[in-house]
N, C-alpha and C. Protein backbone atom coordinates (compact mmCIF):
# COMPACT_ATOMS: atom_id res chain seq x y z
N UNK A 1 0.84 -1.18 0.00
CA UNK A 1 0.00 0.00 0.00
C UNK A 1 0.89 1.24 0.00
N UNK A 2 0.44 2.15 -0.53
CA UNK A 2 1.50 3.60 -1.06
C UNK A 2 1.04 4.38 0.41
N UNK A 3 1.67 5.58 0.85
CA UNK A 3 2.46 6.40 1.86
C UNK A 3 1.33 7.27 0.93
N UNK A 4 0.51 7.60 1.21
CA UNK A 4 -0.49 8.69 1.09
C UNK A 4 -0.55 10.09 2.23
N UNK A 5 -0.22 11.25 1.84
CA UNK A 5 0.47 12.13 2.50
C UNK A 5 -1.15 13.04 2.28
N UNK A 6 -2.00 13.37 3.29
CA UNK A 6 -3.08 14.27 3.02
C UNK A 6 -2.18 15.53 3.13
N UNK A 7 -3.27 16.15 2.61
CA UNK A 7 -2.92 17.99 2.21
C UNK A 7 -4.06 18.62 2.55
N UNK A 8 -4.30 19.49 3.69
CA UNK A 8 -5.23 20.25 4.35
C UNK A 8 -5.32 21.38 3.67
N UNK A 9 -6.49 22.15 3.44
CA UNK A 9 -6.62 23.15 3.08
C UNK A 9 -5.57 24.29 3.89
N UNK A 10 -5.05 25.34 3.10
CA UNK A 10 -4.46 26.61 3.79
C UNK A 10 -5.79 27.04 4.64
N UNK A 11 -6.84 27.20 4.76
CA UNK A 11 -7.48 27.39 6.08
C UNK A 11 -7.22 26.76 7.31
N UNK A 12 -7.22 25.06 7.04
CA UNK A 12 -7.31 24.34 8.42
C UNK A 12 -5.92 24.49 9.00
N UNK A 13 -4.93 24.62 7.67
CA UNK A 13 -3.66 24.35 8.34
C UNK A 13 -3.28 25.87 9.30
N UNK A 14 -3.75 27.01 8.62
CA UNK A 14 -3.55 27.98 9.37
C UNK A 14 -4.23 28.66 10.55
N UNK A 15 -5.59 27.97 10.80
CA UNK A 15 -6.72 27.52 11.91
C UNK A 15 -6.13 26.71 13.12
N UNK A 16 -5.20 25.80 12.54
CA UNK A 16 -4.64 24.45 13.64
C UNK A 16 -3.45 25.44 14.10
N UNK A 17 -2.74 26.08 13.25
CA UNK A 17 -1.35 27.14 13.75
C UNK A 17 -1.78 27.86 14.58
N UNK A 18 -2.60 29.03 14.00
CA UNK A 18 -3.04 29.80 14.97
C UNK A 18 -3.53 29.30 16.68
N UNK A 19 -4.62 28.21 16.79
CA UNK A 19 -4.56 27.34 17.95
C UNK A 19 -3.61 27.42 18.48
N UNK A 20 -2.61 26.24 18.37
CA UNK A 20 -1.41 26.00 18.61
C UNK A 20 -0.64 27.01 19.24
N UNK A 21 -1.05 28.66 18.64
CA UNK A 21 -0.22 29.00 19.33
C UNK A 21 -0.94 29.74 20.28
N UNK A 22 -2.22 29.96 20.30
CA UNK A 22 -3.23 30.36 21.63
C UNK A 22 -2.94 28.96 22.67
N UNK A 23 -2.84 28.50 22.44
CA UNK A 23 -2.44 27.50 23.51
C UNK A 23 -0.95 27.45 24.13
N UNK A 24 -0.24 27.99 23.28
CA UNK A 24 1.26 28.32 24.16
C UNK A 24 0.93 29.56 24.72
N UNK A 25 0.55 30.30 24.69
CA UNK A 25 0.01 31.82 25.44
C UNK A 25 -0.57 31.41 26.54
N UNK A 26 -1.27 30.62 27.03
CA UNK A 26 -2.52 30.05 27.70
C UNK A 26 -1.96 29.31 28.69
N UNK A 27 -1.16 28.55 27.96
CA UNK A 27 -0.18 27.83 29.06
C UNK A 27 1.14 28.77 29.62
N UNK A 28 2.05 29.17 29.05
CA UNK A 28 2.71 30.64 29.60
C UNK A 28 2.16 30.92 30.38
N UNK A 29 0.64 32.00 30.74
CA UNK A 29 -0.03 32.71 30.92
C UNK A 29 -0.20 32.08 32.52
N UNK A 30 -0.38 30.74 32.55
CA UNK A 30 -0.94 29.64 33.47
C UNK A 30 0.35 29.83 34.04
N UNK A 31 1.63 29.80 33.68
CA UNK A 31 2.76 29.48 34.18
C UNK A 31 3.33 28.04 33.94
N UNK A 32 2.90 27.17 33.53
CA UNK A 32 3.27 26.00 32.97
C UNK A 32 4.39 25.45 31.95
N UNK A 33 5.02 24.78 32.84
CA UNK A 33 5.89 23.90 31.41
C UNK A 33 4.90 23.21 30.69
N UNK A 34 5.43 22.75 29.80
CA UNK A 34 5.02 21.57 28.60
C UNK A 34 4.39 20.58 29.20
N UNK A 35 5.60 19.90 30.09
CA UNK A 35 4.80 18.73 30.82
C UNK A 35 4.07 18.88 31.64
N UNK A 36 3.79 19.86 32.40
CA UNK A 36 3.09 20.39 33.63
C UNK A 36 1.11 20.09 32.90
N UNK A 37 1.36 20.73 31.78
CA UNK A 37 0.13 20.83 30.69
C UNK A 37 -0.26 19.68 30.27
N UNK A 38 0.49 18.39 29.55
CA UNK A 38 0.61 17.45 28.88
C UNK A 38 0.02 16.51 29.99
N UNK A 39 0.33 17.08 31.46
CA UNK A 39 0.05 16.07 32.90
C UNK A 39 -1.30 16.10 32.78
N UNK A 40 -1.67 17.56 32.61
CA UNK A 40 -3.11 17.58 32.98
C UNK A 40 -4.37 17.35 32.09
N UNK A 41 -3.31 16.94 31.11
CA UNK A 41 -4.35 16.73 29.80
C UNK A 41 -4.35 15.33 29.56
N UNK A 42 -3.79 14.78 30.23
CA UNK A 42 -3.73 13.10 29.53
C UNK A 42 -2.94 13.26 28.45
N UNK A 43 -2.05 13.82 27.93
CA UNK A 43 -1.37 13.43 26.65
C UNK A 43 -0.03 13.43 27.03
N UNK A 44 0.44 12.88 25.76
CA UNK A 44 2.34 12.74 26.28
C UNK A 44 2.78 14.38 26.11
N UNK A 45 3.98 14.53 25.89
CA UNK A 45 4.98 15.72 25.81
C UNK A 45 4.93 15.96 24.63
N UNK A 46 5.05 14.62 23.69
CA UNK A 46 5.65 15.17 22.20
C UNK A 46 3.93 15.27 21.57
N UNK A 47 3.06 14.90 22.67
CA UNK A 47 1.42 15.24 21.22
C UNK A 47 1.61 16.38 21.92
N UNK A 48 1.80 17.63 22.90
CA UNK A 48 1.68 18.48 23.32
C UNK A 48 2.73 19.31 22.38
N UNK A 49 3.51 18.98 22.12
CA UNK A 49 4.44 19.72 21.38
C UNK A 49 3.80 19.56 19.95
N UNK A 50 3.01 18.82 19.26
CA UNK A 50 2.62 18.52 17.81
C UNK A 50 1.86 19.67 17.86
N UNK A 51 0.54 19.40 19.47
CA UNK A 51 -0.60 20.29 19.12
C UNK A 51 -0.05 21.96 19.63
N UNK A 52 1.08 22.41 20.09
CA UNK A 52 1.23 23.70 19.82
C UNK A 52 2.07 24.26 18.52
N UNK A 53 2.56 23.29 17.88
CA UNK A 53 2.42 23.36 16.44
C UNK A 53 1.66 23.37 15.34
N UNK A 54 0.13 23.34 16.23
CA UNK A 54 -0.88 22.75 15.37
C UNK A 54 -1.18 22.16 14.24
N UNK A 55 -0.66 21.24 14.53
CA UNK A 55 -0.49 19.60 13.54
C UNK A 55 -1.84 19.03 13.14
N UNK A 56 -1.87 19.02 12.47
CA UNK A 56 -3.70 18.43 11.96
C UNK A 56 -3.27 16.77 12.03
N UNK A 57 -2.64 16.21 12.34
CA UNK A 57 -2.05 14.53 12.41
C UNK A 57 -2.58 14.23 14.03
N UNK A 58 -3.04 15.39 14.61
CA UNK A 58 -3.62 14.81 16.21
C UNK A 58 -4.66 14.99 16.43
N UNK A 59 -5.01 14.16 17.00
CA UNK A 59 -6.43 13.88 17.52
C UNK A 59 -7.65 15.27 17.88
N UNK A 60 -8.56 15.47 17.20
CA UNK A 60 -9.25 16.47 17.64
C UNK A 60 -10.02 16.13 19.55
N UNK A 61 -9.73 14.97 20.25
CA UNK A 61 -9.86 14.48 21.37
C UNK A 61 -9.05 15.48 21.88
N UNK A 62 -7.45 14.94 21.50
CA UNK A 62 -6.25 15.45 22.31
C UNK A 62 -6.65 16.82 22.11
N UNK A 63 -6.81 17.77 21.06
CA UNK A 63 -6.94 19.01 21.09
C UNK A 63 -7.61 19.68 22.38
N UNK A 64 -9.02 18.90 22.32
CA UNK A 64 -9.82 19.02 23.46
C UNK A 64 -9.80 19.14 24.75
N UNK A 65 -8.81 18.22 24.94
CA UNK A 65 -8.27 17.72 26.32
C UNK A 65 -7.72 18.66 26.45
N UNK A 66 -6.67 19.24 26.04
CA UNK A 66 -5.18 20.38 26.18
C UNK A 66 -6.26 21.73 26.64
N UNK A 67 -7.70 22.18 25.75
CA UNK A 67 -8.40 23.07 25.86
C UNK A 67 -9.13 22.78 27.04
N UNK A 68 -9.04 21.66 27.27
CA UNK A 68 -9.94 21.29 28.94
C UNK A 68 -8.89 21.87 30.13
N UNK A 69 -7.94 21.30 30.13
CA UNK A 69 -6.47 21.70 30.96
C UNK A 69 -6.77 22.75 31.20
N UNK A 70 -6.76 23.71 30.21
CA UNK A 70 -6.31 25.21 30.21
C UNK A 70 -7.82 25.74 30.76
N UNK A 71 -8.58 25.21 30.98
CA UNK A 71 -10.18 25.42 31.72
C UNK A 71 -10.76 26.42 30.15
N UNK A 72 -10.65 26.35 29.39
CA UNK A 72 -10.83 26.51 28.15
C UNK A 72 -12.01 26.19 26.73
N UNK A 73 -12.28 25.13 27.58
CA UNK A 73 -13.08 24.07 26.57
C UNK A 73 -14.58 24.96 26.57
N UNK A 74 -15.04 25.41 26.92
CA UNK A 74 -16.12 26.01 27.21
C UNK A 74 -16.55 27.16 25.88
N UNK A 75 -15.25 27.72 25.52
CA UNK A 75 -15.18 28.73 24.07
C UNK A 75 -15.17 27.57 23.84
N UNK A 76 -14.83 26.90 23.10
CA UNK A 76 -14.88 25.56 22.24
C UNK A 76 -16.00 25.87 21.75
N UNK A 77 -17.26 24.68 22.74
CA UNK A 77 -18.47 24.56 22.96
C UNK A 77 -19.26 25.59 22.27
N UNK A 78 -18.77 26.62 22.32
CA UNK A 78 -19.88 27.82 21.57
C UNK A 78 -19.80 27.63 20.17
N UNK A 79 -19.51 26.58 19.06
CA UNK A 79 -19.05 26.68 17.81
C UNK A 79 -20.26 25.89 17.68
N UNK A 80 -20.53 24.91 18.43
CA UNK A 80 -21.65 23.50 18.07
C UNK A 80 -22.85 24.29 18.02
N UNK A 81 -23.08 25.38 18.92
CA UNK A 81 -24.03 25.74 19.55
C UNK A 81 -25.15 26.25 18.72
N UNK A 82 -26.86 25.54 18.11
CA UNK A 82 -27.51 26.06 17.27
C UNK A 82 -28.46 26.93 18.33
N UNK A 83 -27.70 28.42 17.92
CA UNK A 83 -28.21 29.70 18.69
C UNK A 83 -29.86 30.12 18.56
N UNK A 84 -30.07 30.25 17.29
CA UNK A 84 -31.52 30.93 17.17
C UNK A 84 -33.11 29.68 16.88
N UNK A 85 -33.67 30.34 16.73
CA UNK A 85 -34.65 29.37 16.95
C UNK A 85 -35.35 28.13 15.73
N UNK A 86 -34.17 29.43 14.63
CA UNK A 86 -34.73 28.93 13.51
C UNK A 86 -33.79 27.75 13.10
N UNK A 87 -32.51 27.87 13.67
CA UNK A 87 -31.94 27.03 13.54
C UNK A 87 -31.85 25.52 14.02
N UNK A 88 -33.18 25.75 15.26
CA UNK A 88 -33.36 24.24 16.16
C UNK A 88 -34.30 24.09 14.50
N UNK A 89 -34.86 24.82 14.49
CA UNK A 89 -36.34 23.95 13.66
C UNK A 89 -35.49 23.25 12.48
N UNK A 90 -34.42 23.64 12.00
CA UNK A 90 -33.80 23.37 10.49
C UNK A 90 -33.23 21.82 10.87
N UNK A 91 -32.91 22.02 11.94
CA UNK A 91 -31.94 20.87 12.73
C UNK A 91 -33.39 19.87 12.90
N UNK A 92 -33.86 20.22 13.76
CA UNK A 92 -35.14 18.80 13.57
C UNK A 92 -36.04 18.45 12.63
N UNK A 93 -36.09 19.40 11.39
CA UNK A 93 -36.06 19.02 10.01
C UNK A 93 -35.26 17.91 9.42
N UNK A 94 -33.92 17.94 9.53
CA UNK A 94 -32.94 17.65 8.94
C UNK A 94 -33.49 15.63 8.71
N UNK A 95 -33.17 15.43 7.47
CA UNK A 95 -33.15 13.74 7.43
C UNK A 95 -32.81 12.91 8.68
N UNK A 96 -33.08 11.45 9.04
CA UNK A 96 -32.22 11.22 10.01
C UNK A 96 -30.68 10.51 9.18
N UNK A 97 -31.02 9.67 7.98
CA UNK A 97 -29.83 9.16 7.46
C UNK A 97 -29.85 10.11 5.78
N UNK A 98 -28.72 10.35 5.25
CA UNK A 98 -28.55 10.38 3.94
C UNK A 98 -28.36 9.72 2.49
N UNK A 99 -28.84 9.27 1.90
CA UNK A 99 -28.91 8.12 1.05
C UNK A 99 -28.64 8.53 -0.37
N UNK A 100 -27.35 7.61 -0.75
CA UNK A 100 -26.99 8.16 -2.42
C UNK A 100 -28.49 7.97 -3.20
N UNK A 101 -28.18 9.35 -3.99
CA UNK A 101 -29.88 9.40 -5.33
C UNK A 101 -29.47 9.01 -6.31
């Protein structure tokens, strides 16, 4: 089987950077080493070092976790969030499965 190398859009890749580096600010900010962070997140040192590189090769979990650490996760949460009213109705509209036509 061939070494298939994905290629992220220049959005995600510069979406995952930017992260990456709100999360070294965050942790700084906290006063934290690397590992101090990596402790509190459940992850090793070197996914902590990927995800303040913001590496799209890690886990959107691990991301999570690191944003939990940092008591953080909560901005997260506001992205899922269907705000207005019209948007519940569109949502319980919605199919339950999608099926090729």
């Amino acid at each position: 089987m061939a070494n298939i190398k994905l290629i992220h859009p220049i959005d995600v890749r510069d979406t995952l950077r930017q992260l990456g580096e709100r999360i070294v600010i965050a942790r700084k900010a906290a006063g934290w080493r690397q590992i101090d962070l990596a402790d509190r997140a459940g992850v090793s040192r070197s996914t902590l070092v990927e995800i303040e590189k913001g590496s799209p090769h890690v886990t959107i979990g691990n991301y999570l976790a690191v944003l939990w650490a940092l008591n953080i996760l909560d901005d997260v949460d506001k992205i899922a969030v269907l705000e207005s009213d019209s948007h519940r109705l569109m949502a319980s509209q919605l199919p339950k499965r999608i099926r090729n036509g």
